[in-house]
Protein backbone atom coordinates (compact mmCIF):
# COMPACT_ATOMS: atom_id res chain seq x y z
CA UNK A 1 -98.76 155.48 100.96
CA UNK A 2 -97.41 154.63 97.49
CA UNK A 3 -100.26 155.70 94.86
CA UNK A 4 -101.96 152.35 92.90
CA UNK A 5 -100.61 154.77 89.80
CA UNK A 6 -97.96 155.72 89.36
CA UNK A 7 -95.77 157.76 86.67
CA UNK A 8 -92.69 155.20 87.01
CA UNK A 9 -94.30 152.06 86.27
CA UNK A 10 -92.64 150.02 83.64
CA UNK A 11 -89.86 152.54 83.76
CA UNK A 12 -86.13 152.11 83.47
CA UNK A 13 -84.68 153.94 85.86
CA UNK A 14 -81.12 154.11 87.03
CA UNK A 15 -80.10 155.55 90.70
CA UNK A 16 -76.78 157.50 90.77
CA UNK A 17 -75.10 156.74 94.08
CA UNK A 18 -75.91 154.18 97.00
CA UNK A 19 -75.82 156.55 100.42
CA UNK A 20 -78.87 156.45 102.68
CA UNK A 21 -81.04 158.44 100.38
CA UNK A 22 -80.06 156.48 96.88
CA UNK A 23 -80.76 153.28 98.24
CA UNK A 24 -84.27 154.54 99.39
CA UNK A 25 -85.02 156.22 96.06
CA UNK A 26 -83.99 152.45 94.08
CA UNK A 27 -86.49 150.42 96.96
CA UNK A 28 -89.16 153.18 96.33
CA UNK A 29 -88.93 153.13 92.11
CA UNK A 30 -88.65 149.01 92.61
CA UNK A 31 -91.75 149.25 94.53
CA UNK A 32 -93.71 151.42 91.70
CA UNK A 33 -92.80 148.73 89.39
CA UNK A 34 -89.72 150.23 87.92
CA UNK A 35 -87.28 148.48 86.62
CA UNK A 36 -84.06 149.80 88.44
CA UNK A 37 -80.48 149.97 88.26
CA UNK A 38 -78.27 151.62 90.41
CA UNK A 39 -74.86 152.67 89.94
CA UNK A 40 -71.72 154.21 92.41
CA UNK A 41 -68.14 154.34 91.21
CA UNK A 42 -67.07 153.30 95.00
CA UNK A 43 -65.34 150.15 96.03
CA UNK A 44 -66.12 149.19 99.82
CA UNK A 45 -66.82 146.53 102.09
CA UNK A 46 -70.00 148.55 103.28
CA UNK A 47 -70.92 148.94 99.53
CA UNK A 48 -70.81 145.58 98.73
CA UNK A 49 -73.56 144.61 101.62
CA UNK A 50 -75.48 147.63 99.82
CA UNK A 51 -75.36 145.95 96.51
CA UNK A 52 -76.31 142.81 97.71
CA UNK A 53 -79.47 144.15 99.62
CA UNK A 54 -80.45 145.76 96.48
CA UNK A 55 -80.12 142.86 94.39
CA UNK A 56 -82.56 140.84 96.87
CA UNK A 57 -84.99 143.20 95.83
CA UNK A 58 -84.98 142.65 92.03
CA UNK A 59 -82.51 145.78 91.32
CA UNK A 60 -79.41 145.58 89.35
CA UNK A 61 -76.21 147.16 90.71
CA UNK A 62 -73.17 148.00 89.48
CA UNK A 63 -69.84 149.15 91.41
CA UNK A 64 -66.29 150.73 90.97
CA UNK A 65 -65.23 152.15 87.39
CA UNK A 66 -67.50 150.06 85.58
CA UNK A 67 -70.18 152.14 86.87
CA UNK A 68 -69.21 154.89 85.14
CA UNK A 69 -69.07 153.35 81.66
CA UNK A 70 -72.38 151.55 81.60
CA UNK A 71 -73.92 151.27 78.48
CA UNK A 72 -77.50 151.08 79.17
CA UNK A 73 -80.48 153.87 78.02
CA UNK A 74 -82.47 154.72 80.78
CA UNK A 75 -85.79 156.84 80.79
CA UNK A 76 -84.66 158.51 84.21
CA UNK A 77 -82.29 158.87 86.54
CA UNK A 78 -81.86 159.60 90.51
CA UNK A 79 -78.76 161.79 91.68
CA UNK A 80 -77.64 161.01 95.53
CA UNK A 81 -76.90 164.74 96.40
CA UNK A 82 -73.21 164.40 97.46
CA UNK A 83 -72.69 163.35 93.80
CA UNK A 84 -72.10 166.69 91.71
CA UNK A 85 -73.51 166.50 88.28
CA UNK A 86 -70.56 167.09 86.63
CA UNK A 87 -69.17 163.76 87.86
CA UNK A 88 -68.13 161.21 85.09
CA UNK A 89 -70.83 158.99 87.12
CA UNK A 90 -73.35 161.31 86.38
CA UNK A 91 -72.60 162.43 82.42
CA UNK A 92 -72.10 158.93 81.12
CA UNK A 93 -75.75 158.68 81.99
CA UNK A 94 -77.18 162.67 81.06
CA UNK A 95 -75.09 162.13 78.48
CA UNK A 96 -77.74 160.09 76.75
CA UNK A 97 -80.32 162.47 77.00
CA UNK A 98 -81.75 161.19 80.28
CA UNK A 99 -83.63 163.22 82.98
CA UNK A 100 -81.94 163.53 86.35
CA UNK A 101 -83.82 164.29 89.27
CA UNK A 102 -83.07 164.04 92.84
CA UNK A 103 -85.07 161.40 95.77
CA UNK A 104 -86.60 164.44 97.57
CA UNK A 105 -87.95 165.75 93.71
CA UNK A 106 -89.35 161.49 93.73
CA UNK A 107 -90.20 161.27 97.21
CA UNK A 108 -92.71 164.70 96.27
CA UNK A 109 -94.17 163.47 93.46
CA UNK A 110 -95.34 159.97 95.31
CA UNK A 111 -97.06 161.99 98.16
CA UNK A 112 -100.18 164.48 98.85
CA UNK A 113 -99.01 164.97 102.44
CA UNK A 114 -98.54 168.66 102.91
CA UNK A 115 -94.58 169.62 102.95
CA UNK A 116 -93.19 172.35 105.46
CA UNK A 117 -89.11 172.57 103.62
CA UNK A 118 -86.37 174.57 105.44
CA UNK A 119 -83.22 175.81 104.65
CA UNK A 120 -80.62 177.76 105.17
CA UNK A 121 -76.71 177.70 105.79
CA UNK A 122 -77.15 177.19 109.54
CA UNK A 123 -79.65 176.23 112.07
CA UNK A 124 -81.97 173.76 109.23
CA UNK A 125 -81.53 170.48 111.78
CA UNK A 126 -82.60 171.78 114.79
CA UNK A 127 -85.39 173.94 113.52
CA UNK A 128 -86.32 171.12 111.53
CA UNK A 129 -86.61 169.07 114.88
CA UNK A 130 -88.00 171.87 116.76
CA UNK A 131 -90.94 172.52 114.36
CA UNK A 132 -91.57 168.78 113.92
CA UNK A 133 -91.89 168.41 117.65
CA UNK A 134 -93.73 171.67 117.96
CA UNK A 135 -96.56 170.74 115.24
CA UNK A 136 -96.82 167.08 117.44
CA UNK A 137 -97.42 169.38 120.79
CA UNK A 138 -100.33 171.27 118.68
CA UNK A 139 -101.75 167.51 117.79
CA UNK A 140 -100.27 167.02 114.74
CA UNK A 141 -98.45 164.17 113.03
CA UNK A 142 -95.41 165.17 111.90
CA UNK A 143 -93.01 163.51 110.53
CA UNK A 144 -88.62 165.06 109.93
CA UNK A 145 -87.23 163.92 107.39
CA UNK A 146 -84.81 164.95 104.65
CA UNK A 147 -80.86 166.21 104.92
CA UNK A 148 -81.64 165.64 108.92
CA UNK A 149 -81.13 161.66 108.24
CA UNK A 150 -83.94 159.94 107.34
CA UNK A 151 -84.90 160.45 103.91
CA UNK A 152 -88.57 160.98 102.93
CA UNK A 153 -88.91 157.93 100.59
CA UNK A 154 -88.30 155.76 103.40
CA UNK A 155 -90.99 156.83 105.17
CA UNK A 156 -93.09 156.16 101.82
CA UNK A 157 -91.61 152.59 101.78
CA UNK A 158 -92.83 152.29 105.35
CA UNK A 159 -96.71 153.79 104.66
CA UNK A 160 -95.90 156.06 107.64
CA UNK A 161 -98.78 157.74 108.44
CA UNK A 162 -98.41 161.19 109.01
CA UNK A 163 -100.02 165.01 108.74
CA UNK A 164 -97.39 166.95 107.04
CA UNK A 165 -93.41 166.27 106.14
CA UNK A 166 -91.00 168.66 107.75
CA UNK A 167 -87.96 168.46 105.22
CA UNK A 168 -84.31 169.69 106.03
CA UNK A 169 -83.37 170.72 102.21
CA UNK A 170 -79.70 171.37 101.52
CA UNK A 171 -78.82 172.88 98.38
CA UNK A 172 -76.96 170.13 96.98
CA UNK A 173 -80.72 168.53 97.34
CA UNK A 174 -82.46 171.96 95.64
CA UNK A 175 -80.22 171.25 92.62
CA UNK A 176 -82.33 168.49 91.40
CA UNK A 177 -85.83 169.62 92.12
CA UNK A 178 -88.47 170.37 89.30
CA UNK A 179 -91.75 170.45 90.52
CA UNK A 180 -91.20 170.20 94.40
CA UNK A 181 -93.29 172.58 96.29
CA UNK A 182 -93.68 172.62 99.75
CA UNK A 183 -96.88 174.31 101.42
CA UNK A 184 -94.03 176.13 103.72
CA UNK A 185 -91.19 176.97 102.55
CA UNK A 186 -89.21 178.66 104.73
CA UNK A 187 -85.51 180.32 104.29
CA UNK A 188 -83.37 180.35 107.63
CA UNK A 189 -80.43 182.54 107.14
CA UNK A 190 -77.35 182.78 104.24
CA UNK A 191 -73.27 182.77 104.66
CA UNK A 192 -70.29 181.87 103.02
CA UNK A 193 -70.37 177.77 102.98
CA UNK A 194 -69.87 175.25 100.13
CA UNK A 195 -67.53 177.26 98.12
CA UNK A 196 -65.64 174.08 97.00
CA UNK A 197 -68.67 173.22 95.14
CA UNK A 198 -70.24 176.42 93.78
CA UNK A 199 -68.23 179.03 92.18
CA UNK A 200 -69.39 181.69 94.28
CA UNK A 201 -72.10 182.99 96.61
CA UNK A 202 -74.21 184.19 93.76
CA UNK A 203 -74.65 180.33 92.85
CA UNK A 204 -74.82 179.32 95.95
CA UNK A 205 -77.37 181.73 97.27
CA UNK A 206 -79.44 180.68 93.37
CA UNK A 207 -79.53 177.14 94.61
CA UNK A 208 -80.96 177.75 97.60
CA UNK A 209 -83.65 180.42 96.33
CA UNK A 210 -84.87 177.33 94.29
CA UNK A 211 -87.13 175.93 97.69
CA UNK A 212 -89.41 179.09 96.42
CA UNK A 213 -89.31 178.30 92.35
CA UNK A 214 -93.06 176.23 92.70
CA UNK A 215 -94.76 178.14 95.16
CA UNK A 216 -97.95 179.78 94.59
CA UNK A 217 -100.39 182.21 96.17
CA UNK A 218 -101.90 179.06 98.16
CA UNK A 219 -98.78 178.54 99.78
CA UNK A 220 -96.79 180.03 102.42
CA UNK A 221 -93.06 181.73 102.76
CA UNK A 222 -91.02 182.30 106.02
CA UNK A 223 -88.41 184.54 105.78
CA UNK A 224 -86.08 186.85 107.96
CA UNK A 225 -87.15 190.40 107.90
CA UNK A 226 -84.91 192.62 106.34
CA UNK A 227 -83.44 190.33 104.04
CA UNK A 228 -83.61 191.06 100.32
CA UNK A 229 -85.36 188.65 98.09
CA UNK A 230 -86.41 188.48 94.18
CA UNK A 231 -90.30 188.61 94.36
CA UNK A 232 -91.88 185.64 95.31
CA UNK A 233 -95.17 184.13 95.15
CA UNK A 234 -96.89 183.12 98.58
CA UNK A 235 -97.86 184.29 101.67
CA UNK A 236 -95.62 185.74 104.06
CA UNK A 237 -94.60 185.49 107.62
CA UNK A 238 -91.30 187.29 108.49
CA UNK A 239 -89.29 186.71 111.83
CA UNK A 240 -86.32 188.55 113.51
CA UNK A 241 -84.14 188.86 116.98
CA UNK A 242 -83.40 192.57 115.96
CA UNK A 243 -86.64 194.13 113.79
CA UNK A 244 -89.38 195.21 115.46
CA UNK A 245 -91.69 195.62 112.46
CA UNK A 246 -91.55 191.48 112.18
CA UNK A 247 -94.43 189.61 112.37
CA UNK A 248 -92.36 187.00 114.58
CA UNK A 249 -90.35 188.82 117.06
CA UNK A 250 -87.82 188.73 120.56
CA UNK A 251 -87.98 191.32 123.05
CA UNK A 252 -85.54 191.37 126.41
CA UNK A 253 -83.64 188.95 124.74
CA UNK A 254 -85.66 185.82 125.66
CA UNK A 255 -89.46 186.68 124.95
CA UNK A 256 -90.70 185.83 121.73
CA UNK A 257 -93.49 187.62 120.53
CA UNK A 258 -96.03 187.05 117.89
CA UNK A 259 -98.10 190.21 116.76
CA UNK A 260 -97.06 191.45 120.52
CA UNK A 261 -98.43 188.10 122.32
CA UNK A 262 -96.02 186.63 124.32
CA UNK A 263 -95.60 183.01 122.79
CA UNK A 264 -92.44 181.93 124.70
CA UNK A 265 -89.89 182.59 127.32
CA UNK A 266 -86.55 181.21 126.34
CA UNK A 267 -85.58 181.06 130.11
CA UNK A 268 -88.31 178.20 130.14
CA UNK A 269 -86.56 175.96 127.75
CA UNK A 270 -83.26 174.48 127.51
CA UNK A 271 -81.96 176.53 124.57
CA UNK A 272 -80.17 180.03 124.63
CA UNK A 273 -79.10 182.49 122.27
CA UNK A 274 -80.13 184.65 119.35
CA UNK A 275 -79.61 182.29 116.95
CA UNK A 276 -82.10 179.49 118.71
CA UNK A 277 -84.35 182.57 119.25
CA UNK A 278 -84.64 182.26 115.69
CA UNK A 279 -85.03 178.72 114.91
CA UNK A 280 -87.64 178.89 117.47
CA UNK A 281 -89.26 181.97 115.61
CA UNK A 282 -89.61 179.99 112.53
CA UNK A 283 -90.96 177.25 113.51
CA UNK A 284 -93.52 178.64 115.09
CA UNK A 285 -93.97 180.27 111.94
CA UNK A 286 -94.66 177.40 110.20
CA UNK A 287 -97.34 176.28 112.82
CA UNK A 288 -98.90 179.42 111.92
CA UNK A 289 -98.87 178.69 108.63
CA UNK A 290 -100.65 175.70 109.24
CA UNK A 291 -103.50 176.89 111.18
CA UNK A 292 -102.03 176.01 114.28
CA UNK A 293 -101.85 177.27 117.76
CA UNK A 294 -98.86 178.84 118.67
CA UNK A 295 -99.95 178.67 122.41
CA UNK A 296 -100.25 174.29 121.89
CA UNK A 297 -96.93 174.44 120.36
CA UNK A 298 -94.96 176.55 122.79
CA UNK A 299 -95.83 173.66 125.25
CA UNK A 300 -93.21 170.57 123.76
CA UNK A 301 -90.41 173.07 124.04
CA UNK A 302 -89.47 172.98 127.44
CA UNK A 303 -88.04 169.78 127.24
CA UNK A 304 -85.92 169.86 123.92
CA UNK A 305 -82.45 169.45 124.15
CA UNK A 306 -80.26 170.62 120.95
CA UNK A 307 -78.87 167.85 118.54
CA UNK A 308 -75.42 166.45 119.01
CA UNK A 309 -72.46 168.30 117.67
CA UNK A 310 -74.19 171.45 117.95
CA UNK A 311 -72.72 173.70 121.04
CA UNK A 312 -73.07 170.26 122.89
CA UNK A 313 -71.25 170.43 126.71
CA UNK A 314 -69.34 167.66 127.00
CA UNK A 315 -67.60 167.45 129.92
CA UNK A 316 -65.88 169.63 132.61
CA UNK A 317 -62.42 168.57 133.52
CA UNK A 318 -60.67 169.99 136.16
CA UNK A 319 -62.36 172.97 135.92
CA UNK A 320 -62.17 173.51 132.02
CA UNK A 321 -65.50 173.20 130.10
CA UNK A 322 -65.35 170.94 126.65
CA UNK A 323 -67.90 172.03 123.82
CA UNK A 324 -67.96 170.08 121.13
CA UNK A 325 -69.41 172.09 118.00
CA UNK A 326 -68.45 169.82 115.11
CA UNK A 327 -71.80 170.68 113.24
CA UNK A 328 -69.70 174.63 112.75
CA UNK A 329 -68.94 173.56 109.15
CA UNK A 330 -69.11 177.35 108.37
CA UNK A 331 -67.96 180.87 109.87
CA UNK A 332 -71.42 182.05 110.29
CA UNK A 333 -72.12 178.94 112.52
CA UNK A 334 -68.89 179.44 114.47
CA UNK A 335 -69.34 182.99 114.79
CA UNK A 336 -72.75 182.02 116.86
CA UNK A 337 -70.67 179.56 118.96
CA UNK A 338 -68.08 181.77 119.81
CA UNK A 339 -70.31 184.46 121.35
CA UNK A 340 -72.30 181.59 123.54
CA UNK A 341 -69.32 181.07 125.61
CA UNK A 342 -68.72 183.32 128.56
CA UNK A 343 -65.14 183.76 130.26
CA UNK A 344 -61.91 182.24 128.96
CA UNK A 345 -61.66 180.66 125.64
CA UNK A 346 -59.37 178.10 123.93
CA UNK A 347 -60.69 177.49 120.07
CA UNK A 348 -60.44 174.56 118.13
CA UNK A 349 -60.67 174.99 114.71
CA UNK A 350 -59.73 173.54 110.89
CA UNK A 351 -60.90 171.25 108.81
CA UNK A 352 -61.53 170.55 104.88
CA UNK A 353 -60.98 173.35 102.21
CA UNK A 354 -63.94 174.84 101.12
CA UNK A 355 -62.75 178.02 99.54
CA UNK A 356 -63.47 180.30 101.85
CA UNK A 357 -61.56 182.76 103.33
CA UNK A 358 -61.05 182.85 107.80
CA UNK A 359 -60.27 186.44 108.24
CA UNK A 360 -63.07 188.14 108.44
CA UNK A 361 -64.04 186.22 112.00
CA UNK A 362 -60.47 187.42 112.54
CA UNK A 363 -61.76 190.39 114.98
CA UNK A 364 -63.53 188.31 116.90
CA UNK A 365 -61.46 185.27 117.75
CA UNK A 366 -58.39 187.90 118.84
CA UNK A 367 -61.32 189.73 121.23
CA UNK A 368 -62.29 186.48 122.81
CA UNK A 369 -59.87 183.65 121.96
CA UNK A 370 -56.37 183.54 124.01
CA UNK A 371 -55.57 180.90 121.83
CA UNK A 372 -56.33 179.17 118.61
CA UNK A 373 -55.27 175.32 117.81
CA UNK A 374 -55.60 174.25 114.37
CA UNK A 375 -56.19 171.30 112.66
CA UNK A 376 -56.59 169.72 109.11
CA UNK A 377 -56.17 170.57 105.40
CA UNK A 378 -56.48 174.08 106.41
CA UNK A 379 -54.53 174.52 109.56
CA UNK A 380 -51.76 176.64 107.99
CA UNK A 381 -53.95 179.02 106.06
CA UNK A 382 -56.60 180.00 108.94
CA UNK A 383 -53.14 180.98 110.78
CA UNK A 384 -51.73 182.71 107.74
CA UNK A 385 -55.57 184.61 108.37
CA UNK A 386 -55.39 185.22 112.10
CA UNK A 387 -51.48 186.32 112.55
CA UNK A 388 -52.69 188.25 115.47
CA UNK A 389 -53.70 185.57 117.52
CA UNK A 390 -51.25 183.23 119.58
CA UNK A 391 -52.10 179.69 117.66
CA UNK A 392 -50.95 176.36 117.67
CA UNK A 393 -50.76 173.74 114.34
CA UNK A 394 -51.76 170.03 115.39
CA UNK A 395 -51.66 167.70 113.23
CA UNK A 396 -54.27 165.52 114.74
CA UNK A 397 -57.68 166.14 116.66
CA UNK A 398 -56.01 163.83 119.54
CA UNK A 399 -52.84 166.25 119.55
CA UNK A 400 -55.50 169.22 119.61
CA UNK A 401 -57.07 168.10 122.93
CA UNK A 402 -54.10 167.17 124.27
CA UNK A 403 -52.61 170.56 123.37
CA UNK A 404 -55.59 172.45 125.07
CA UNK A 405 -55.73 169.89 128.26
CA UNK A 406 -52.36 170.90 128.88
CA UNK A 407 -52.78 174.78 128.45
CA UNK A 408 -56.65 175.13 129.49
CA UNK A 409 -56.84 177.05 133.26
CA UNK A 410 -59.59 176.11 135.39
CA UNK A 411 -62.12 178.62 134.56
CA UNK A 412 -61.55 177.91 130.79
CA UNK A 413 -63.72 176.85 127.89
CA UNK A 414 -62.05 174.37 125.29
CA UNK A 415 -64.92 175.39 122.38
CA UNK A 416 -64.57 172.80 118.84
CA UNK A 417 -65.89 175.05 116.67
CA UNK A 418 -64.28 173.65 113.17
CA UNK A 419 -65.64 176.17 111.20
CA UNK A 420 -65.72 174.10 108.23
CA UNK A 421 -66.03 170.68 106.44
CA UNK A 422 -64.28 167.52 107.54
CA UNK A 423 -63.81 165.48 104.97
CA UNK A 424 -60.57 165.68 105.14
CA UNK A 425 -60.05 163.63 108.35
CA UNK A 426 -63.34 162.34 108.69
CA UNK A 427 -66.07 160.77 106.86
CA UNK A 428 -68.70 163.79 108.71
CA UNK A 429 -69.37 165.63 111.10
CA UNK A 430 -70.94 163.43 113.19
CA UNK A 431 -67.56 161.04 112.87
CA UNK A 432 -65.70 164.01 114.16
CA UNK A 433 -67.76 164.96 116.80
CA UNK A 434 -67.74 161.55 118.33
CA UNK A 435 -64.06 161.09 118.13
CA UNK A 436 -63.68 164.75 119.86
CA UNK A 437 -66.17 163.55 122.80
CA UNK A 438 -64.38 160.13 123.08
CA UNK A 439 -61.25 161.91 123.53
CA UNK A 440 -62.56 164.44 125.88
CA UNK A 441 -64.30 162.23 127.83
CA UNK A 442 -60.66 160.40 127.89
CA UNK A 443 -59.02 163.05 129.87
CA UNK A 444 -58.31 162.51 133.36
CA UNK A 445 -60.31 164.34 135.97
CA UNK A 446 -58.06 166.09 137.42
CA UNK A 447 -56.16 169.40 136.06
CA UNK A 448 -52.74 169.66 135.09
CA UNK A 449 -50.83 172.47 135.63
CA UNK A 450 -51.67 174.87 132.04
CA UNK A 451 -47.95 175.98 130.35
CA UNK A 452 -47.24 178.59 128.61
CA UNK A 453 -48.80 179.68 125.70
């Protein structure tokens, strides 16, 4: 529910980019009483049907290069969080001496619904859907929203009623916050990953600290044990798969443990692993935070199936298991998928360039990999990094599957695991990940005889 006041009334206001979330911060300012433009330097059919949707609404929009030389004084502006604020977009307007601010930093200052945020390099979608789903087991409304897909101000534009938010928060979205301040915020895990963008991990790992930067003693943090942190305000729970001194905690590899109560068996639910041991810890976590029972919460699990692109089993194909892991934008998050799969294993990997180095998951690929096939802008420099395992270039995904159809044994594992970004080849990782199942799911049933390596 939009408030009857409202600090962007009478406003001019100016939206910087028109992807899902900018179009939902120009309809929510429009619907303050704002007056709005919106602006995007791109040029595209889909952009066009944007910009006309927009302008049914009473908002102004303006496309291509023009964009980035418009004239107008505004009192505020919106950032889309793929747009980096360095952009020529972006300083023609800051420029001026307006205040930027990003939808999830608008979306927070429209709402008094409590706010559980996560994030982390890996793991932030599905422990954002597990804890949403867990909280609506216990009997509360709760709503995902965020970097999962569904931005919060649309569910202000729809008055959805709801209990508490549960926000994926990507950096790129932490950049523009100022007074955002979730009642949980809670920190997943930290690896090498947007290095394209940030200079190095230092700035990285500041960008993500800032999901703590409001919180006070009233609110609560989450946070793996052992980790070090700058002191923070706030309440803590800690989790681990490894520490015993946790508060959250796994014992025989499957039991999770709060305090030393048993809160869940793993074998009971459809997800395995360490690392879904602890997107499972810290979720419950923030049910505890909440006042909630653990116990009511454990109860939605058994049903929940992983999101798409995420160690998803795809098909089997004359005896060779297909994964398709196009969510791995990162080493960390390959690493994990790597060590899931049992037996034989071909590896798909490559993608975008995001400044990061592959050798240090060198080790392991050569212990479990027979063979590597690479792909995209960074094909020859992950083999350059791994010149002790057999590998293959591709220069297509289709000429990757068709290179591991033809050398996979029955018995053998085909695991996608990019490993990084794919922007090079595809618009995202979802893109990718469909394309990989559609080819997959392309392959005839029956096995051909593998060649040589």
């Amino acid at each position: 529910m939009i408030p009857d006041t409202n600090p962007y009334a009478g406003q001019r206001t100016v939206v910087l980019g028109l992807g899902r979330s900018g179009i939902a911060a120009a309809r929510l300012l429009r619907r303050c009483g704002a007056v709005v433009t919106a602006l995007d330097s791109g040029e595209s059919d889909l952009l066009r049907e944007r910009a006309a949707m927009l302008r049914g609404e009473g908002i102004q929009v303006i496309t291509g290069s023009e964009a980035e030389r418009d004239p107008a004084r505004h009192d505020l502006a919106v950032l889309s969080p793929g747009i980096e604020e360095n952009a020529p977009l972006v300083t023609n307007v800051t420029s001026k001496g307006t205040p930027l601010f990003g939808e999830m930093e608008l979306s927070f200052t429209l709402t008094t619904t409590p706010i559980v945020a996560i994030t982390g390099t890996n793991g932030k979608t599905t422990t954002t859907e597990l804890t949403a789903r867990m909280l609506g087991g216990a009997g509360l409304r709760a709503t995902a929203c965020g970097n999962i897909g569904t931005p919060m101000a649309e569910f202000l534009l729809d008055n959805v009623a709801t209990d508490v938010f549960v926000a994926e928060v990507s950096s790129f979205q932490l950049e523009t916050i100022r007074t955002f301040r979730p009642k949980v915020a809670l920190w997943l895990n930290l690896s090498p990953n947007h290095l394209d963008r940030y200079p190095s991990m230092k700035e990285y790992r500041d960008a993500k600290l800032r999901i703590f930067q409001n919180i006070t003693s009233e609110d609560w943090v989450v946070l793996p044990s052992g980790e070090e942190f700058p002191e923070l305000m706030g309440r803590r729970i800690t989790f681990s798969v490894t520490d015993p001194r946790a508060d959250l905690t796994l014992a025989n590899g499957c039991r999770i443990l709060h305090h030393g109560r048993i809160l869940l068996d793993l074998n009971a639910t459809k997800l395995r692993g360490p690392h879904n041991a602890a997107n499972l810890m810290a979720a419950f976590a923030a049910g505890i935070a909440l006042g909630v029972d653990p116990s009511r919460m454990a109860s939605s699990v058994s049903h929940y199936t992983p999101p798409a692109h995420r160690c998803e089993f795809i098909a089997e194909r004359g005896g060779v298991r297909w994964i398709n892991d196009s969510k791995a934008t990162n080493l960390d998050a390959m690493e994990q998928a790597i060590r899931s799969v049992e037996g034989p294993l071909i590896l798909i990997a490559g993608g975008k360039d995001k400044g990061f180095e592959f050798a240090s998951i060198c080790p392991l690929v050569t212990e479990r990999a027979s063979l590597a096939i690479l792909v995209g802008e960074m094909r020859h420099r992950i083999a350059r990094d791994w010149v002790s395992i057999p590998t293959i270039l591709a220069e297509s995904l289709g000429e990757a599957v068709a290179a591991a159809a033809s050398r996979a044994a029955p018995g053998t594992t085909v695991l996608f695991s990019p490993g990084t970004s794919s922007f090079d080849m595809f618009r995202d990782y979802v893109r990718r990940g469909e394309v990989f199942r559609a080819l997959v799911l392309a392959l005839p049933e029956q096995p051909k005889s593998p060649t040589s390596n």
